[in-house]
N, C-alpha and C. Protein backbone atom coordinates (compact mmCIF):
# COMPACT_ATOMS: atom_id res chain seq x y z
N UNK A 1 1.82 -4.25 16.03
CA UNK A 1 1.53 -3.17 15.10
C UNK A 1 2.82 -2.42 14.75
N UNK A 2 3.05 -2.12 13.31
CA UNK A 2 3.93 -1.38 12.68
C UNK A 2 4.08 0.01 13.81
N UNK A 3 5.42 0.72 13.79
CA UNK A 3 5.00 1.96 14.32
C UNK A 3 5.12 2.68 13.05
N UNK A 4 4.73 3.83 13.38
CA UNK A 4 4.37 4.93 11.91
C UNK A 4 5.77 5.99 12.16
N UNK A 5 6.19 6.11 11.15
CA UNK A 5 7.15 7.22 10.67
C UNK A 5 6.81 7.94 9.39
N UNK A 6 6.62 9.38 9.75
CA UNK A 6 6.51 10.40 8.77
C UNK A 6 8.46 10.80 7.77
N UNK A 7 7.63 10.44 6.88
CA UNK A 7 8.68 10.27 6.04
C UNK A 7 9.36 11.45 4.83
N UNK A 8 10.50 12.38 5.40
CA UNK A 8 10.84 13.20 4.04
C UNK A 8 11.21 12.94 2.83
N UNK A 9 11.29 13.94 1.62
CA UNK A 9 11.46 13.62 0.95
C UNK A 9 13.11 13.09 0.71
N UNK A 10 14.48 14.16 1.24
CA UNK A 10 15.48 13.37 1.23
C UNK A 10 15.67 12.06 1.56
N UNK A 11 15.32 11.34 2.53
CA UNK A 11 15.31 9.89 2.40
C UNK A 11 15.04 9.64 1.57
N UNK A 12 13.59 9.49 0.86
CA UNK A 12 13.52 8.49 0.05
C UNK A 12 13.92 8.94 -0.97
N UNK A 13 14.56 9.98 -1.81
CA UNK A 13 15.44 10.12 -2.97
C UNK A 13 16.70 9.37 -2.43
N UNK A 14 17.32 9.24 -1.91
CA UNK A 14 18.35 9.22 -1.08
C UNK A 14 18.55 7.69 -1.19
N UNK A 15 17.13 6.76 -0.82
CA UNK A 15 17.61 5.25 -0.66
C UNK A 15 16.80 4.99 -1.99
N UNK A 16 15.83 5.52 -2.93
CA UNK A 16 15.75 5.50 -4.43
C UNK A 16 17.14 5.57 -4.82
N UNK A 17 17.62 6.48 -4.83
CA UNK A 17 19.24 6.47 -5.73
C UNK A 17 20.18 5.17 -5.16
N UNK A 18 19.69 5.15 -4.41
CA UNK A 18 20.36 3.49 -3.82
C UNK A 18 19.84 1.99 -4.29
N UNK A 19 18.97 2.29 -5.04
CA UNK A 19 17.81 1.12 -5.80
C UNK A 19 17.73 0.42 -4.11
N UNK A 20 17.31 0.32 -3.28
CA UNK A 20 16.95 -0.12 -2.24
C UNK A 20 15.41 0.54 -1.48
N UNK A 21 14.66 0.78 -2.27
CA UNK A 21 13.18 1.68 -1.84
C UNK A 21 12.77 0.32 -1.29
N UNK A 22 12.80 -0.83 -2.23
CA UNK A 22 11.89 -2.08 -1.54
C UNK A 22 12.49 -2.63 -0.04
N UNK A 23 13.70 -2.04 0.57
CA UNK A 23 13.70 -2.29 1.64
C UNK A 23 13.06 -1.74 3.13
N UNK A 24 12.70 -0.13 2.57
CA UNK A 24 11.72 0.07 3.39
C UNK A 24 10.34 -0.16 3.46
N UNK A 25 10.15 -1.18 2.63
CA UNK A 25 8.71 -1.75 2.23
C UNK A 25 8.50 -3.18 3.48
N UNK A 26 10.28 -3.52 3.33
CA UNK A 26 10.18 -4.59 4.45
C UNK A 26 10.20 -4.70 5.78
N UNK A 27 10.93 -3.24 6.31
CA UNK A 27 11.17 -2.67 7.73
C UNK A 27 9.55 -2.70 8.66
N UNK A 28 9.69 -2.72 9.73
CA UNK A 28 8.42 -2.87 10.29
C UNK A 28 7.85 -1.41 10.89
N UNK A 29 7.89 -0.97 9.64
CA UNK A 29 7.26 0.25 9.93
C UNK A 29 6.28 0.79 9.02
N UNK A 30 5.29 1.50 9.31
CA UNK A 30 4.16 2.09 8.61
C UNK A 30 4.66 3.48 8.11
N UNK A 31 5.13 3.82 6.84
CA UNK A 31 5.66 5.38 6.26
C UNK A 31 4.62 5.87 5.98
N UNK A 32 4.32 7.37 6.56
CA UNK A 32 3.55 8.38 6.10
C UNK A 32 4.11 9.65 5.67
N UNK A 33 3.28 10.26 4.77
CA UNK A 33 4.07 11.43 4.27
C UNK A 33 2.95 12.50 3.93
N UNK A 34 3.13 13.87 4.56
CA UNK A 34 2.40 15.07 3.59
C UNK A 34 2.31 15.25 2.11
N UNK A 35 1.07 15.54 1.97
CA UNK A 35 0.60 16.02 -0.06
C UNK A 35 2.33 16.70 -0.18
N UNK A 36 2.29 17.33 0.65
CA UNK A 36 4.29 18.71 -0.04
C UNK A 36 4.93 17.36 -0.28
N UNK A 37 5.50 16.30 0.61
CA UNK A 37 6.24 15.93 -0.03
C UNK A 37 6.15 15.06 -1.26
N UNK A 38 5.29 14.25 -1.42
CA UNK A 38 4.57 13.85 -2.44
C UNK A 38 4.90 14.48 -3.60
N UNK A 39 4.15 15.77 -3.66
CA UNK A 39 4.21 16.62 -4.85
C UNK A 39 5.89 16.84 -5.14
N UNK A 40 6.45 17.11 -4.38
CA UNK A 40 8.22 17.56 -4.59
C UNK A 40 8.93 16.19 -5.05
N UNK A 41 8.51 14.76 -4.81
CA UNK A 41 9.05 13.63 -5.43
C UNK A 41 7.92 13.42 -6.91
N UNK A 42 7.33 13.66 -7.01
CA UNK A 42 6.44 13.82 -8.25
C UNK A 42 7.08 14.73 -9.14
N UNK A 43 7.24 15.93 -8.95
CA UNK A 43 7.50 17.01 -9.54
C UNK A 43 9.24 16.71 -10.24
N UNK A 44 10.35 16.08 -9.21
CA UNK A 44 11.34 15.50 -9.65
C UNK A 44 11.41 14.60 -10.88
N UNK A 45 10.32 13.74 -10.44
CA UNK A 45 10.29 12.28 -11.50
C UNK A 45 9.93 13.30 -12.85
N UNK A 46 8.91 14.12 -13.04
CA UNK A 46 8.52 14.60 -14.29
C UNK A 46 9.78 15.49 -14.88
N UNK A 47 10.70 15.92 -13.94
CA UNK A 47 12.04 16.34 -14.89
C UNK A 47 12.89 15.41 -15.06
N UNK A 48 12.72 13.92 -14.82
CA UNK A 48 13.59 13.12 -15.73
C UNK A 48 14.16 12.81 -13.70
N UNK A 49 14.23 13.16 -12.51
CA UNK A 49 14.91 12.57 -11.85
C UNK A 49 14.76 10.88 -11.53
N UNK A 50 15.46 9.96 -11.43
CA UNK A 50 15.12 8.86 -11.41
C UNK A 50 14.38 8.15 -9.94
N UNK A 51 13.96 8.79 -8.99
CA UNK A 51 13.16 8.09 -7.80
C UNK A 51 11.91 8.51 -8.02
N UNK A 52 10.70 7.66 -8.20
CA UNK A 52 8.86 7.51 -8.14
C UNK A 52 8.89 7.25 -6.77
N UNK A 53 7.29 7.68 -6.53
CA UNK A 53 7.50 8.15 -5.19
C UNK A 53 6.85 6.71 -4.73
N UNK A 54 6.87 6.13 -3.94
CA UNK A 54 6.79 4.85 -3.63
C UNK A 54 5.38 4.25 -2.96
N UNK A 55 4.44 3.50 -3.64
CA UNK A 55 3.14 3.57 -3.70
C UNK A 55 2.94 2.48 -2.02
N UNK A 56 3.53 1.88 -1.23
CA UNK A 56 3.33 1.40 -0.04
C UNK A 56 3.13 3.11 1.11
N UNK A 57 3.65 4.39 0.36
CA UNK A 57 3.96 5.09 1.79
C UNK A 57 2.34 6.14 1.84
N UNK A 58 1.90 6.25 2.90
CA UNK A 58 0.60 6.47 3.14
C UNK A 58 0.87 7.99 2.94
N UNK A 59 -0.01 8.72 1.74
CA UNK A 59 0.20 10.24 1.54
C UNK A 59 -0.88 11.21 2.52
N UNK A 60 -1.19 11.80 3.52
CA UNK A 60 -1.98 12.71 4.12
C UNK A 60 -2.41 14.17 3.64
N UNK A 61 -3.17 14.48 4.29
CA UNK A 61 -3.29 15.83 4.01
C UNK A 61 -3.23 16.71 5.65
N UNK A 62 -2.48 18.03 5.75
CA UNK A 62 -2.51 18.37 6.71
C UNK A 62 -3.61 19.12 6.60
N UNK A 63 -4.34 19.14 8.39
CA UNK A 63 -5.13 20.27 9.19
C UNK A 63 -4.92 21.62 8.58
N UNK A 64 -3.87 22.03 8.83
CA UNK A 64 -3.07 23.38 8.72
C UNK A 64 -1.84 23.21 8.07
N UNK A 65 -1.85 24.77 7.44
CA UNK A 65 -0.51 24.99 6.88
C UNK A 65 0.68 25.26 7.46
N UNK A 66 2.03 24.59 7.55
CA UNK A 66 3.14 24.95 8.34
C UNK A 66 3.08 26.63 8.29
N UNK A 67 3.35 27.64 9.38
CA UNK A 67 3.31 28.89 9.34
C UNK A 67 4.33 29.49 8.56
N UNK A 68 4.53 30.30 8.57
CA UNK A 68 5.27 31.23 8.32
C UNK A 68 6.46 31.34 8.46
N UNK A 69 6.24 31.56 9.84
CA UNK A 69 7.96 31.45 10.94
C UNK A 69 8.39 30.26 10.41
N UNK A 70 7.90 29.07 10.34
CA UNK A 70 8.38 27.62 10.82
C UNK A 70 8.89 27.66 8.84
N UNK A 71 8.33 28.37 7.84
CA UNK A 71 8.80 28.37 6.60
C UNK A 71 10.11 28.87 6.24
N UNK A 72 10.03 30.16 7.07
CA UNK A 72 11.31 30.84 7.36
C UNK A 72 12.54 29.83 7.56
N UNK A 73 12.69 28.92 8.34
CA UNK A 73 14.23 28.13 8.52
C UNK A 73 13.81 26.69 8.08
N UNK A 74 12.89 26.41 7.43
CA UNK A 74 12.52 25.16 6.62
C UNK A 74 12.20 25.09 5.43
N UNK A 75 12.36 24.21 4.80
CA UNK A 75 11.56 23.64 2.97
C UNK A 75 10.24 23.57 3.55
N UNK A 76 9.55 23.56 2.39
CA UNK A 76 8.11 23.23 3.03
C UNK A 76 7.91 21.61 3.37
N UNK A 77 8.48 21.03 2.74
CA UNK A 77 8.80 19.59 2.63
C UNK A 77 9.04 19.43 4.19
N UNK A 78 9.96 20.11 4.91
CA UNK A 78 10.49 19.20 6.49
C UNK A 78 9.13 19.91 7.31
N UNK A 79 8.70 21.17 6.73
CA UNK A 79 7.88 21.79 7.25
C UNK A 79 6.64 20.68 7.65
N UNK A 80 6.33 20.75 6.50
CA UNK A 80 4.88 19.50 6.31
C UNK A 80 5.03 18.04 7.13
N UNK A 81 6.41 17.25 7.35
CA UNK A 81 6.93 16.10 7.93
C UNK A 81 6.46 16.84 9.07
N UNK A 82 6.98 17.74 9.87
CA UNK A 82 6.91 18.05 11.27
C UNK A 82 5.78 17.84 11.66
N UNK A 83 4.72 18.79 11.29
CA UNK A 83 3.12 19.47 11.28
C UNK A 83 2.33 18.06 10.86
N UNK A 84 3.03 17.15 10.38
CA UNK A 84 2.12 16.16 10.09
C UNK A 84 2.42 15.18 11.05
N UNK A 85 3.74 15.13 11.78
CA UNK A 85 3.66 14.72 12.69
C UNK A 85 2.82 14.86 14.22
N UNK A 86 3.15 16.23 13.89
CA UNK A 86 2.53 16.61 15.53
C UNK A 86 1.15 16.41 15.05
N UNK A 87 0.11 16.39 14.14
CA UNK A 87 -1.28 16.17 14.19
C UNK A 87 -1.59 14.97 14.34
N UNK A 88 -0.93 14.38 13.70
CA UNK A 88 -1.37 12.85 13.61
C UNK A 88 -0.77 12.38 15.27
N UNK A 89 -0.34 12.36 16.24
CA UNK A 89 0.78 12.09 16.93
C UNK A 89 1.30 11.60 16.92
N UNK A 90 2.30 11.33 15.82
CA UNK A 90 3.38 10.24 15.45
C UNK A 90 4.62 10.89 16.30
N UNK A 91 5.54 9.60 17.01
CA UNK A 91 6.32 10.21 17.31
C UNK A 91 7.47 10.55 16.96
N UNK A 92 8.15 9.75 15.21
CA UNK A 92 8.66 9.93 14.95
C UNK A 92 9.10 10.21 13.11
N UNK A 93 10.15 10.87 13.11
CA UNK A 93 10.20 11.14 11.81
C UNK A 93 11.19 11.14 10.89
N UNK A 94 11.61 10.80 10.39
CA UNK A 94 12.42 10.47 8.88
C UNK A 94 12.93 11.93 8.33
N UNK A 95 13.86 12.38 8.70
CA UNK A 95 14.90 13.40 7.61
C UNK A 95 15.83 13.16 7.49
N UNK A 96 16.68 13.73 6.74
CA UNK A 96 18.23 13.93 6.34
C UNK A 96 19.01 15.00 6.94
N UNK A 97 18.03 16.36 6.50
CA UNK A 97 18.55 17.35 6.38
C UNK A 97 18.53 18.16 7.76
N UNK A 98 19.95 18.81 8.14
CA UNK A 98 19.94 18.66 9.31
C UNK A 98 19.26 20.09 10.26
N UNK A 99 18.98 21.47 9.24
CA UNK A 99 17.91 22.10 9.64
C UNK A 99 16.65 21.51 10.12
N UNK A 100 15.91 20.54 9.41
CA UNK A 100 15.08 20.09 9.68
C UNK A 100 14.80 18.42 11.11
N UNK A 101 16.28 18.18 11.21
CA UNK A 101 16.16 17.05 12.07
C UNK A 101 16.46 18.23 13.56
N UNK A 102 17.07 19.04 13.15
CA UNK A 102 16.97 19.82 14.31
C UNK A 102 15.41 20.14 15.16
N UNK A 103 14.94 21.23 13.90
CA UNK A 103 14.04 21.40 14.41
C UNK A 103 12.84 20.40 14.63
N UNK A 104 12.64 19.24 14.32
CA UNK A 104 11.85 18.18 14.49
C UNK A 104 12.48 17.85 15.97
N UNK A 105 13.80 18.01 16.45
CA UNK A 105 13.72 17.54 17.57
C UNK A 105 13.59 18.50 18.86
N UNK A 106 13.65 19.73 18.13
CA UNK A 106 13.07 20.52 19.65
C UNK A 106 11.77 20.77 19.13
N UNK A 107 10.88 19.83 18.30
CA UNK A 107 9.39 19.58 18.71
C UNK A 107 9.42 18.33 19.35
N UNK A 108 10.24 17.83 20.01
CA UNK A 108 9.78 16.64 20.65
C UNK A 108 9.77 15.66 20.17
N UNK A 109 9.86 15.29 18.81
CA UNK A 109 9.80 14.57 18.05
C UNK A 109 10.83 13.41 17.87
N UNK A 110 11.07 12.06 17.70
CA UNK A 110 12.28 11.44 17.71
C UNK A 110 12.87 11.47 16.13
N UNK A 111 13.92 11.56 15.38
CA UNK A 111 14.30 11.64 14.60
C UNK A 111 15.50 10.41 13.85
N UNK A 112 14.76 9.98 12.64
CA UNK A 112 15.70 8.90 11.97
C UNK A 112 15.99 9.43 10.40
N UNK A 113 17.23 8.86 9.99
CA UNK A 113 17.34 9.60 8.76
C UNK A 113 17.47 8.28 8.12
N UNK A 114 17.96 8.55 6.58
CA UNK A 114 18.05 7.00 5.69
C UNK A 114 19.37 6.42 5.69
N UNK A 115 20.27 6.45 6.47
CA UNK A 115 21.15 5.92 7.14
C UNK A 115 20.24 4.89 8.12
N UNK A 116 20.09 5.35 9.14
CA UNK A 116 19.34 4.78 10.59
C UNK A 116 18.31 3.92 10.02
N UNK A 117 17.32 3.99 8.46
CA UNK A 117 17.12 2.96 8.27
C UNK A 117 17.63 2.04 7.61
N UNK A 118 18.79 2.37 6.87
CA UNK A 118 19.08 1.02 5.93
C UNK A 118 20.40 0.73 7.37
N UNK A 119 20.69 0.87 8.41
CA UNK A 119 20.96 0.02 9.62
C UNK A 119 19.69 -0.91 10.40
N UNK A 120 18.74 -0.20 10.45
CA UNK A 120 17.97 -1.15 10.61
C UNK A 120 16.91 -2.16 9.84
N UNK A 121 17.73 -2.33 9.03
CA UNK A 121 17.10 -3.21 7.54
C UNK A 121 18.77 -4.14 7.80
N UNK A 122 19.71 -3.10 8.35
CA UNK A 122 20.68 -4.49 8.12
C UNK A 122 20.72 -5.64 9.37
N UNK A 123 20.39 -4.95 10.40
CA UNK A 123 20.11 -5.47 11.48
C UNK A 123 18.96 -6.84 12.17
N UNK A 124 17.76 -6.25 10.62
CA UNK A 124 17.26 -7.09 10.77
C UNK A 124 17.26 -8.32 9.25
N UNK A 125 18.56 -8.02 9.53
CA UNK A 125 18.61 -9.26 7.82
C UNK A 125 18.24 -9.01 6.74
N UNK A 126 17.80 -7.95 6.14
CA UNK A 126 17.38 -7.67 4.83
C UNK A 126 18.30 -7.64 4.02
N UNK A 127 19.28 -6.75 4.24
CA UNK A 127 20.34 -6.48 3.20
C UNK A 127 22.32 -7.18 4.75
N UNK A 128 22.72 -7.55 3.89
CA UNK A 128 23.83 -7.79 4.46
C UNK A 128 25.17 -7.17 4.54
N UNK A 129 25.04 -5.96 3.37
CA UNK A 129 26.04 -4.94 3.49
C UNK A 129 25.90 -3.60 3.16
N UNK A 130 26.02 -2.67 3.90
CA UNK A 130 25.64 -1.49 3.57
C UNK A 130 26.26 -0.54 2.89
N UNK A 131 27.23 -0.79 2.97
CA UNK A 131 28.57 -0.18 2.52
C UNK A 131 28.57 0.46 1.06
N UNK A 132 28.16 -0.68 -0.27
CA UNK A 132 28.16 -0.79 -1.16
C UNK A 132 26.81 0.46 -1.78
N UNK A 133 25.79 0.22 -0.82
CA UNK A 133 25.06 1.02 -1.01
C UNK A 133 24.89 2.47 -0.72
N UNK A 134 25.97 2.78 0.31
CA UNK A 134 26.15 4.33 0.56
C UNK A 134 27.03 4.94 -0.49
N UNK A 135 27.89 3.66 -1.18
CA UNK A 135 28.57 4.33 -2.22
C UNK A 135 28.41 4.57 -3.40
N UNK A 136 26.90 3.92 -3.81
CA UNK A 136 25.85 4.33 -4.82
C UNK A 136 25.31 5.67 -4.74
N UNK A 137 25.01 5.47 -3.43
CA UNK A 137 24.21 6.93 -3.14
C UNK A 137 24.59 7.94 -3.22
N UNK A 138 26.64 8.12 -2.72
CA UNK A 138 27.64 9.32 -2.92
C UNK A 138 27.57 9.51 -4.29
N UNK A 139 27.80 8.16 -5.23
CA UNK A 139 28.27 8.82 -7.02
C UNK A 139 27.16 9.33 -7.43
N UNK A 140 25.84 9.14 -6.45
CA UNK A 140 24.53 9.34 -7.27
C UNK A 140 24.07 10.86 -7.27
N UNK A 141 25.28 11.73 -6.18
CA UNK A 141 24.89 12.78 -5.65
C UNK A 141 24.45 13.20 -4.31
N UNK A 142 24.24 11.84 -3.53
CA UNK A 142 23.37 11.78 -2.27
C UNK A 142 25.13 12.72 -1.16
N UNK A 143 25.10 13.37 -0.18
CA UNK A 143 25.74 13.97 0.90
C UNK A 143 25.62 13.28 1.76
N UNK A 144 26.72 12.76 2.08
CA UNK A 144 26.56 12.58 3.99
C UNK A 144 28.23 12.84 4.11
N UNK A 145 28.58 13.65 5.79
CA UNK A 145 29.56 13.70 6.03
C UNK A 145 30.35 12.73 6.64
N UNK A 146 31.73 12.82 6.04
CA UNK A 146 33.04 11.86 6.12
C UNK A 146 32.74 10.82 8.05
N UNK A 147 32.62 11.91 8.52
CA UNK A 147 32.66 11.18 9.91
C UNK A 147 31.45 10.59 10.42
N UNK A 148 30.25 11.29 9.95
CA UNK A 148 29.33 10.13 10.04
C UNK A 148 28.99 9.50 9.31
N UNK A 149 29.64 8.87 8.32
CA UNK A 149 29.53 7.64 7.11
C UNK A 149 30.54 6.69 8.10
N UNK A 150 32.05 7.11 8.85
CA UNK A 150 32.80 6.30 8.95
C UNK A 150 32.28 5.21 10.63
N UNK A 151 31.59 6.66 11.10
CA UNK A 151 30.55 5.96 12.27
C UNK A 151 29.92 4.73 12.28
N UNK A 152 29.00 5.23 11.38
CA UNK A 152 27.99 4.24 10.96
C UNK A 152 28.27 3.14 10.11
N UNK A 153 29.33 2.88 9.25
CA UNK A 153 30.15 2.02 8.86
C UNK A 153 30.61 1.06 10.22
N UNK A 154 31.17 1.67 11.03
CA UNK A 154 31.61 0.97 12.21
C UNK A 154 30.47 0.09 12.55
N UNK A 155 29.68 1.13 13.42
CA UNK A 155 28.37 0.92 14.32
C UNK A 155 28.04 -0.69 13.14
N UNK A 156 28.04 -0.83 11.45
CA UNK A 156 27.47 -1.64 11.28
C UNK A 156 28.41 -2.97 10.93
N UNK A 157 29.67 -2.94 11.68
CA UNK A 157 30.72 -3.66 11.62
C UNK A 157 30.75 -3.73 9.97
N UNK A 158 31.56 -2.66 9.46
CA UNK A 158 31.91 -2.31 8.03
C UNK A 158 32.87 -2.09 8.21
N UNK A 159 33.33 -0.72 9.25
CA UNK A 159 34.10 0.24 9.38
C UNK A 159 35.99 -0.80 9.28
């Protein structure tokens, strides 16, 4: 069985701007995502941004609304990933952004961003160089810092 990862919205803009969405279609994992983020990759596409939100990833609805507090140092977007994690008990979850991988991990939660998967898409043979594709993602607008691009370049014998 697939394991399930709750999925933010920075990733998948992130490996959309990378034209590589169909590789997390191939990873052996089951993507789920809250109505918030949904709506916030919806809401993009209708101003002309170029990533649709990707019809394999399973959309939920949460129990409850992320609170208050937890709105306070989050988007509602990482908000909703978290809270949809902890209901469902998934144990892990998909961000970028590093307010939010924080706090996903002092919920206990294990944390992967869209780096960590397009390594493990390379790892398992899907794509054979990654390189090319992080540098789509920089002209496209996508952030990641100098030292952990040159990391993970390494880690994927690029570097």
């Amino acid at each position: 069985m697939d394991e399930r990862i709750v999925i933010n919205t920075g990733p998948v803009i992130a490996l959309g701007k990378m034209g590589c969405l169909y590789l997390l279609e191939q990873l052996p994992y089951t993507f789920i995502t809250p109505e918030p983020v949904k709506r916030e990759i919806d809401a993009g596409t209708l101003i002309g941004r170029p990533v649709e939100f990707p019809t394999f990833v399973e959309v939920v609805s949460l129990a409850e609304f992320p609170s208050k507090l937890t709105l306070l140092n989050l988007d509602l977007g990482e908000a909703a990933v978290i809270q949809a994690a902890i209901e469902l008990n998934i144990e892990r979850v998909c961000i970028d952004e590093v307010k939010g991988r924080r706090a996903a991990s002092a919920s206990g939660l294990s944390v992967i961003g869209s780096l960590g998967l397009l390594g493990r898409a390379k790892q398992l043979g899907l794509t054979t160089e990654v390189r090319p594709l992080l540098q789509i993602a920089q002209e496209q607008g996508s952030y990641y810092k100098a030292a952990l691009v040159e990391q993970f370049l390494k880690e994927m014998g690029e570097g």
